[in-house]
N, C-alpha and C. Protein backbone atom coordinates (compact mmCIF):
# COMPACT_ATOMS: atom_id res chain seq x y z
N UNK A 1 27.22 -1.49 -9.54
CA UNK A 1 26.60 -2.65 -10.14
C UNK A 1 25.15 -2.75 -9.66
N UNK A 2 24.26 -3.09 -10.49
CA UNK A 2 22.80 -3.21 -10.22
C UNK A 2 22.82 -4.59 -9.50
N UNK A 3 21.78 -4.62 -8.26
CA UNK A 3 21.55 -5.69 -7.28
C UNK A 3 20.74 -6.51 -7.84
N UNK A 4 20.04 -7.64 -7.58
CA UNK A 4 18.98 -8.37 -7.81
C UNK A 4 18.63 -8.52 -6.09
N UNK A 5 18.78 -7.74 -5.32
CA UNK A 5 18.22 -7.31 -4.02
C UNK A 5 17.09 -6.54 -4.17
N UNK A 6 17.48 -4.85 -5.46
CA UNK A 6 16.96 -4.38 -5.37
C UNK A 6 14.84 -4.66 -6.06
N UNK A 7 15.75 -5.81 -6.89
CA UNK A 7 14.31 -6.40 -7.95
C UNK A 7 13.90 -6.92 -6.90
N UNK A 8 14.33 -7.83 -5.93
CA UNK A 8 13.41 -8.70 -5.12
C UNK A 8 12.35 -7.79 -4.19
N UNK A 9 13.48 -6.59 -3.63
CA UNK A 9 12.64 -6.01 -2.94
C UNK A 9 11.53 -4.94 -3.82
N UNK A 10 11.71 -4.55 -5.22
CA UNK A 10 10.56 -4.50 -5.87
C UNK A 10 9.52 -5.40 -5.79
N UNK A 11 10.14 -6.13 -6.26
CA UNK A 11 8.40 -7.45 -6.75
C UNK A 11 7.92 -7.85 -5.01
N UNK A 12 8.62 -7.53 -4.14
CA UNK A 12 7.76 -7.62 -2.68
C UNK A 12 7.00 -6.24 -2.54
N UNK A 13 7.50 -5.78 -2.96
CA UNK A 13 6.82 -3.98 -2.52
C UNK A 13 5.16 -3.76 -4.05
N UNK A 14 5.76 -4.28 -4.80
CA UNK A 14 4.76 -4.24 -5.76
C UNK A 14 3.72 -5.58 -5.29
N UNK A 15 4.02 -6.45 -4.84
CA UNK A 15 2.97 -7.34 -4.30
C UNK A 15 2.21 -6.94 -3.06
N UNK A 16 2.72 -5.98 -2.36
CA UNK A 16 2.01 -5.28 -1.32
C UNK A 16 1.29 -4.09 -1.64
N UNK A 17 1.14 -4.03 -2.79
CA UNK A 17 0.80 -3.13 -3.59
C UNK A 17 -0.54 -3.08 -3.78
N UNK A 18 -0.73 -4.60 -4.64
CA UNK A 18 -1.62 -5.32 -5.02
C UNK A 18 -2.32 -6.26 -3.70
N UNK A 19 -1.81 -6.75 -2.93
CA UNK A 19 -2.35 -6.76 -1.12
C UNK A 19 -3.16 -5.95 -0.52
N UNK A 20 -2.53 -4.85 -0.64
CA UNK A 20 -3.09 -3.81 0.25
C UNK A 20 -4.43 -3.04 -1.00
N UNK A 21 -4.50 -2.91 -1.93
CA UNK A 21 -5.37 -2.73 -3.05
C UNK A 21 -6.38 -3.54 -3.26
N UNK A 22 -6.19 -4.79 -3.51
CA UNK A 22 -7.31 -5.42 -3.78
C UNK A 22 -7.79 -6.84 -2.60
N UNK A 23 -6.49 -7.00 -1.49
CA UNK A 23 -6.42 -8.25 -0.80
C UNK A 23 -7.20 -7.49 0.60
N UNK A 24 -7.65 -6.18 0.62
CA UNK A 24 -7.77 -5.89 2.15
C UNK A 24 -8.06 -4.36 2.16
N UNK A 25 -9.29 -4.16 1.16
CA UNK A 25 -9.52 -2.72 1.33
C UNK A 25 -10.80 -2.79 1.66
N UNK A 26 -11.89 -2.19 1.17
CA UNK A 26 -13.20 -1.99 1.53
C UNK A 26 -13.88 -2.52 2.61
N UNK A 27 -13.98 -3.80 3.32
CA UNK A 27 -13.73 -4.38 4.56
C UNK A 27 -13.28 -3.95 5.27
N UNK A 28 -12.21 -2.97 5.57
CA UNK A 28 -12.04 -2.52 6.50
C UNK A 28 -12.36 -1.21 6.35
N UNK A 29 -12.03 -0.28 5.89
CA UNK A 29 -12.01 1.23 6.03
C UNK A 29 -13.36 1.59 5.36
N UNK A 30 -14.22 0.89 4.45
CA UNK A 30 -15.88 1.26 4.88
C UNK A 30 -16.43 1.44 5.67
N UNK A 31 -16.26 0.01 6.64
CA UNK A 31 -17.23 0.52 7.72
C UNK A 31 -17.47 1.59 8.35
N UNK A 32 -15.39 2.41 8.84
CA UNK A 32 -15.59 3.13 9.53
C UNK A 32 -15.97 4.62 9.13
N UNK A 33 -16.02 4.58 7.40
CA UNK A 33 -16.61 5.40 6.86
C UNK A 33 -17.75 5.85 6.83
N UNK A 34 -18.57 4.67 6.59
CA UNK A 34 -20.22 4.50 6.62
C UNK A 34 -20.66 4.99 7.76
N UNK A 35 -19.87 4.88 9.02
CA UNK A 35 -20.44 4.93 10.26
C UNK A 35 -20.96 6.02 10.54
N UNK A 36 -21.64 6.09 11.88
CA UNK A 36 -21.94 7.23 12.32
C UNK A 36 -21.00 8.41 13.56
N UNK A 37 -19.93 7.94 13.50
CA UNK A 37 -17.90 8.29 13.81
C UNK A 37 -18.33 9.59 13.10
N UNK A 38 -17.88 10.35 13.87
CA UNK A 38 -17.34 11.95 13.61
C UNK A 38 -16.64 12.19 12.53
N UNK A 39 -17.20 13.15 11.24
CA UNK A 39 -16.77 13.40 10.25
C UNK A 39 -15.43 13.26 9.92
N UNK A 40 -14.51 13.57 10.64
CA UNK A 40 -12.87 13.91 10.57
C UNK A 40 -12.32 12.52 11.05
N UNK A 41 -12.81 11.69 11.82
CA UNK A 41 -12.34 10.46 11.67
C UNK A 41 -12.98 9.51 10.49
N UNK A 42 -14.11 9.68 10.27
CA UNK A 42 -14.65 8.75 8.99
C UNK A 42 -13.22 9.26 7.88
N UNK A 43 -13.22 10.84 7.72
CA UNK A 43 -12.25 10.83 6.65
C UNK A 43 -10.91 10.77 6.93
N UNK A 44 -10.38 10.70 7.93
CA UNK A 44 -8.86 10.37 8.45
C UNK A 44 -8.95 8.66 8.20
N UNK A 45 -9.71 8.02 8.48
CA UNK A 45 -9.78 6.38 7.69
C UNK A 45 -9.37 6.54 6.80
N UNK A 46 -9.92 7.11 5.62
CA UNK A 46 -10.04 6.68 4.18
C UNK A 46 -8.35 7.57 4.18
N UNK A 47 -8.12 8.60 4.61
CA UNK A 47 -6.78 9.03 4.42
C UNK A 47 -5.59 8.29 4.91
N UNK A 48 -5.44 7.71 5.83
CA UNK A 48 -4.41 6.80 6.10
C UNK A 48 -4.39 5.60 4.82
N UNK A 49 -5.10 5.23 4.61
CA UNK A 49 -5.43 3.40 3.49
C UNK A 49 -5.00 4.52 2.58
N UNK A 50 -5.49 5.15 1.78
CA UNK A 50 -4.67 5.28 0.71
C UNK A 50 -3.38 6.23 0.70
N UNK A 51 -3.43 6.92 2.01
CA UNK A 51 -2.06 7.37 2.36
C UNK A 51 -0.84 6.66 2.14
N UNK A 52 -1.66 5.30 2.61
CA UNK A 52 -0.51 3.65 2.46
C UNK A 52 -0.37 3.46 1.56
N UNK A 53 -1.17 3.30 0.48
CA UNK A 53 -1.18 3.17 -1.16
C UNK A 53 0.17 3.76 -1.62
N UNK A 54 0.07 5.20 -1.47
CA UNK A 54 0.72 5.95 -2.08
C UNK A 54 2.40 5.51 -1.44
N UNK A 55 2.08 5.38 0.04
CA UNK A 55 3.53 5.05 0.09
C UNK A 55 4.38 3.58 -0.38
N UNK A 56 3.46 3.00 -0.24
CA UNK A 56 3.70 1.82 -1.16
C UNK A 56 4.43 1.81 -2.47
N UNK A 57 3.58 2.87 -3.22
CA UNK A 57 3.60 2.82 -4.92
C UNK A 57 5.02 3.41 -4.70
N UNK A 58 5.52 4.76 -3.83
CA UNK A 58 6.54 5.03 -3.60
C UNK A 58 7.61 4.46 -3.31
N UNK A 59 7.60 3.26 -2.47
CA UNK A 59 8.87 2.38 -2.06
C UNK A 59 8.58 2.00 -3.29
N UNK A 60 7.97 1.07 -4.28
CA UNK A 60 8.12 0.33 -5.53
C UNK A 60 9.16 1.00 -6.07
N UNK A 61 8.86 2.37 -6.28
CA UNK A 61 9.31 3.28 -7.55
C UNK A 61 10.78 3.63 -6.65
N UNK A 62 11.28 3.85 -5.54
CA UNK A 62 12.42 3.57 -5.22
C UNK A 62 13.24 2.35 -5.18
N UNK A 63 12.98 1.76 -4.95
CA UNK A 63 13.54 0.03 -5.13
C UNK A 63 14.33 0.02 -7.00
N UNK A 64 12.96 0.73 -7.61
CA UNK A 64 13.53 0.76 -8.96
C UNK A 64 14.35 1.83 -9.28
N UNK A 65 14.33 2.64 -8.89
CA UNK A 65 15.48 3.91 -8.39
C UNK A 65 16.66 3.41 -8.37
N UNK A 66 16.50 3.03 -6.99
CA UNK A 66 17.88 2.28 -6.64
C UNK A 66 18.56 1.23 -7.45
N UNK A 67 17.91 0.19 -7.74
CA UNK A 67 18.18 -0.71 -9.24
C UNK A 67 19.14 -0.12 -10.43
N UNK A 68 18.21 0.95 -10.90
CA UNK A 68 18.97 1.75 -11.84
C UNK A 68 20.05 2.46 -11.42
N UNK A 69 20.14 3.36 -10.90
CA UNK A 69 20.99 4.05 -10.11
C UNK A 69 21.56 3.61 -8.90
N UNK A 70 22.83 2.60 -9.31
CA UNK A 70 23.54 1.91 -8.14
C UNK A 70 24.19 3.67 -7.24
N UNK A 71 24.31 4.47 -7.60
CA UNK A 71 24.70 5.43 -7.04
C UNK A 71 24.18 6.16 -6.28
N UNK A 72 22.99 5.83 -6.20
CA UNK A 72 22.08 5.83 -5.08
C UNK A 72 21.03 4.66 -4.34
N UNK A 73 21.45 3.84 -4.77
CA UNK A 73 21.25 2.59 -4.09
C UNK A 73 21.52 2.46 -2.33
N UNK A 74 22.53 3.47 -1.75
CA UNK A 74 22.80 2.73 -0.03
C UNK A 74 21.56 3.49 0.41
N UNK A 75 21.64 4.64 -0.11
CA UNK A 75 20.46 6.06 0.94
C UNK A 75 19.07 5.52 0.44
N UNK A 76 19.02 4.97 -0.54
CA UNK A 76 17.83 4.59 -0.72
C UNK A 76 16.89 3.15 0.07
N UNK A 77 18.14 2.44 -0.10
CA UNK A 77 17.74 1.33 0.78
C UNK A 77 18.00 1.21 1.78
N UNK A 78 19.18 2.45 2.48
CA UNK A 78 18.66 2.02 3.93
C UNK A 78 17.52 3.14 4.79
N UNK A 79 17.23 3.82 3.75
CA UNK A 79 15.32 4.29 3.79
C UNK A 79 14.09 3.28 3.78
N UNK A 80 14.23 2.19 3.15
CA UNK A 80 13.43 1.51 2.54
C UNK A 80 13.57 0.23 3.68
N UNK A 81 14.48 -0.25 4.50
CA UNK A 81 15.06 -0.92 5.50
C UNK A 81 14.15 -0.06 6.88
N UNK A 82 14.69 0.66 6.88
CA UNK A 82 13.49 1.16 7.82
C UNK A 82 12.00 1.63 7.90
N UNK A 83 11.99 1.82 6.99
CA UNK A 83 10.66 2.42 6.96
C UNK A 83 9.97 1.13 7.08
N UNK A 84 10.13 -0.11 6.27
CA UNK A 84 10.04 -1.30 6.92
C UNK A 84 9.97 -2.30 7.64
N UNK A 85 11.29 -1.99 8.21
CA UNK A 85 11.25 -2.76 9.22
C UNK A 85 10.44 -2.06 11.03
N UNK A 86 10.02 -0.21 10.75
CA UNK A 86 9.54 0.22 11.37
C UNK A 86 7.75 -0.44 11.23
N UNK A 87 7.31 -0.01 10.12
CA UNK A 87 6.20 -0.59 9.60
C UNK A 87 5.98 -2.41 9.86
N UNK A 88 6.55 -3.28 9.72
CA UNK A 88 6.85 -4.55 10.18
C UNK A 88 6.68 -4.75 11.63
N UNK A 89 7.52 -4.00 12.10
CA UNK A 89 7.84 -4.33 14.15
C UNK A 89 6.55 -3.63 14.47
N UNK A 90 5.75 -2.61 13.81
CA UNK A 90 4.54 -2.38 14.63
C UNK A 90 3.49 -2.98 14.55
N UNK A 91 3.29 -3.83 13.36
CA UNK A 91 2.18 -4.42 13.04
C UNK A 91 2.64 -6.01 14.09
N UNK A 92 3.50 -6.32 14.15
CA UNK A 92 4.01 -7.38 14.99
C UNK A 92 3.70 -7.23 16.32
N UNK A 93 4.21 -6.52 16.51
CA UNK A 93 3.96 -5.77 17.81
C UNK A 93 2.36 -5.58 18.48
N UNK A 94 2.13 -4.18 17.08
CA UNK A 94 0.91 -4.10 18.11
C UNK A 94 -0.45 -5.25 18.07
N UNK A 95 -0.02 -6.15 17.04
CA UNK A 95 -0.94 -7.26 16.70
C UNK A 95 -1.15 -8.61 18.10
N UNK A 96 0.29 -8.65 18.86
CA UNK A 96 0.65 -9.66 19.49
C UNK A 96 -0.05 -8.81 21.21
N UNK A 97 0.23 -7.12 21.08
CA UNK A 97 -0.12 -6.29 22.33
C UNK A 97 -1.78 -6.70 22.41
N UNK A 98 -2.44 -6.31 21.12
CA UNK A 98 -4.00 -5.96 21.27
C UNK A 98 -3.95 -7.26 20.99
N UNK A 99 -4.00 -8.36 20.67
CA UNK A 99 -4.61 -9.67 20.30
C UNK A 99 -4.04 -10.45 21.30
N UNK A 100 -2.68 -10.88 21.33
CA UNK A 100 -2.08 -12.04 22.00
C UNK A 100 -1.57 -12.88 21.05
N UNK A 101 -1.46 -12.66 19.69
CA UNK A 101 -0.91 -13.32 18.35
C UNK A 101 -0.46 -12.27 17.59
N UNK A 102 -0.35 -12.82 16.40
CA UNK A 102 0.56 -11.74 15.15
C UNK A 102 -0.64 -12.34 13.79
N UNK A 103 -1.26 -13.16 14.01
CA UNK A 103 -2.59 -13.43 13.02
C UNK A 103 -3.24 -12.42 12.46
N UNK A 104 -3.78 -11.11 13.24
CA UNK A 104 -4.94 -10.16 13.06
C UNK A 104 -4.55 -9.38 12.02
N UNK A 105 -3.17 -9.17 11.89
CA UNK A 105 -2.28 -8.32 11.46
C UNK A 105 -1.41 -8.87 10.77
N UNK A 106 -0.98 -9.88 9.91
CA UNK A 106 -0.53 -10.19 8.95
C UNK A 106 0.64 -9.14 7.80
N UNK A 107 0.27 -8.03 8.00
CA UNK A 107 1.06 -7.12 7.18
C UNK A 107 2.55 -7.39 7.52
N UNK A 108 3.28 -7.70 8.83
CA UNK A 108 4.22 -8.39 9.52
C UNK A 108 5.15 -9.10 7.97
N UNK A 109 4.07 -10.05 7.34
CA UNK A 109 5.00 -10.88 6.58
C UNK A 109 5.12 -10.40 5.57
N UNK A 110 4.89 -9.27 5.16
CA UNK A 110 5.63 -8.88 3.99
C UNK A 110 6.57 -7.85 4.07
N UNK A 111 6.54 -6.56 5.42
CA UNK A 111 7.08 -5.57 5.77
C UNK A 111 8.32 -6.24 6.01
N UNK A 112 8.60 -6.97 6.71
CA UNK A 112 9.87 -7.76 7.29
C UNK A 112 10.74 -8.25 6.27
N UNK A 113 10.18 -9.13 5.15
CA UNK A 113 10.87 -9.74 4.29
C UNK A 113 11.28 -8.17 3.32
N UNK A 114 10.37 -7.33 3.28
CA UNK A 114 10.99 -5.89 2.33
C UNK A 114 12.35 -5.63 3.37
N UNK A 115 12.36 -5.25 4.66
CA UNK A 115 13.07 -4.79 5.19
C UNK A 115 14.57 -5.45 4.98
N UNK A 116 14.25 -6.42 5.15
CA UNK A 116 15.57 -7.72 4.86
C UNK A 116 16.17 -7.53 3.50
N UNK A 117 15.12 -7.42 2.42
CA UNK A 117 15.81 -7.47 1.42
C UNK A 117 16.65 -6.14 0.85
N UNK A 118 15.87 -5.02 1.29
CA UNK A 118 16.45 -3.56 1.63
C UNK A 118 17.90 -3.57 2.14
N UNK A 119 17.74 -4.56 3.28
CA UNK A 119 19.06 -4.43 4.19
C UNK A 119 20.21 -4.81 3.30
N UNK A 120 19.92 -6.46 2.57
CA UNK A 120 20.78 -7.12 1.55
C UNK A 120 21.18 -6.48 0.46
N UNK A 121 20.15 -5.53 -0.08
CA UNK A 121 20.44 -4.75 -1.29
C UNK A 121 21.44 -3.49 -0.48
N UNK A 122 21.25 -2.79 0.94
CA UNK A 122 22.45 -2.17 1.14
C UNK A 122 23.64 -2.64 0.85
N UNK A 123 24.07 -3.71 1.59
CA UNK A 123 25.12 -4.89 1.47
C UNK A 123 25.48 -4.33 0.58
N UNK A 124 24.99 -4.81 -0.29
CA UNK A 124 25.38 -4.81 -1.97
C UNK A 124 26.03 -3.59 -2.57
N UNK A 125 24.94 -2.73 -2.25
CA UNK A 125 25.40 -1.47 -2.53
C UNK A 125 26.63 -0.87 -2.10
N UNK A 126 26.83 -0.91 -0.64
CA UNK A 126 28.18 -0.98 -0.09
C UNK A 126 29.37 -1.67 0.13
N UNK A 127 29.17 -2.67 -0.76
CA UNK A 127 30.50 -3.33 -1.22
C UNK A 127 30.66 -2.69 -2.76
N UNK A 128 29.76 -2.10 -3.32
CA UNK A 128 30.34 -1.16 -4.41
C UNK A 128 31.51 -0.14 -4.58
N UNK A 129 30.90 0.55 -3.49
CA UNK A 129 31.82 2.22 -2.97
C UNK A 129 33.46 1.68 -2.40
């Protein structure tokens, strides 16, 4: 049976999509482009940010995977559960280590709620089988 776990955790993954695209790009990974930083780190910047992009666009397009294909719905989401909730606990983490808050780093609130809903859409999935 198709989840409405798996839509939720779409339309969160596609809103981080659009976050990470237009809510929080050039501001950061220009500068360290522009700079005068050693060639291979100016371009290891710009490769991680849209490295993220891509993995982004990727969880979307699994979430909808999984949606369609309840038959691969558990392996998918409990990929998507971690990779999340890994991505989540570090931005938490290392936001609260280097700062003393979880403010600087904000990515926290959307990684977490994907992870959760990943987890719920397992649920789901495994009361299928």
């Amino acid at each position: 049976m198709k989840s409405k776990w798996n839509l939720t955790a779409f339309a969160m993954m596609a809103l981080t999509i659009v976050a990470h695209a237009f809510g929080g790009g050039p501001e950061i990974w220009q500068p360290v482009y522009n700079s005068d930083l050693p060639l291979t780190v100016r371009i290891t910047m710009g490769l991680v940010w849209h490295g993220l992009t891509v993995l982004f666009i990727i969880m979307a397009g699994l979430s909808l995977l999984a949606y369609a294909k309840p038959s691969l719905a558990a392996g998918v989401n409990m990929s998507l559960m971690f990779i999340n909730l890994g991505i989540g606990g570090l931005a938490l983490f290392y936001g609260l280590l280097q700062t003393g808050g979880v403010l600087l780093l904000p990515q926290w609130v959307l990684f977490l709620p994907m992870a959760y809903f990943s987890f719920m859409a397992l649920i789901a999935a495994n009361r299928q089988v």
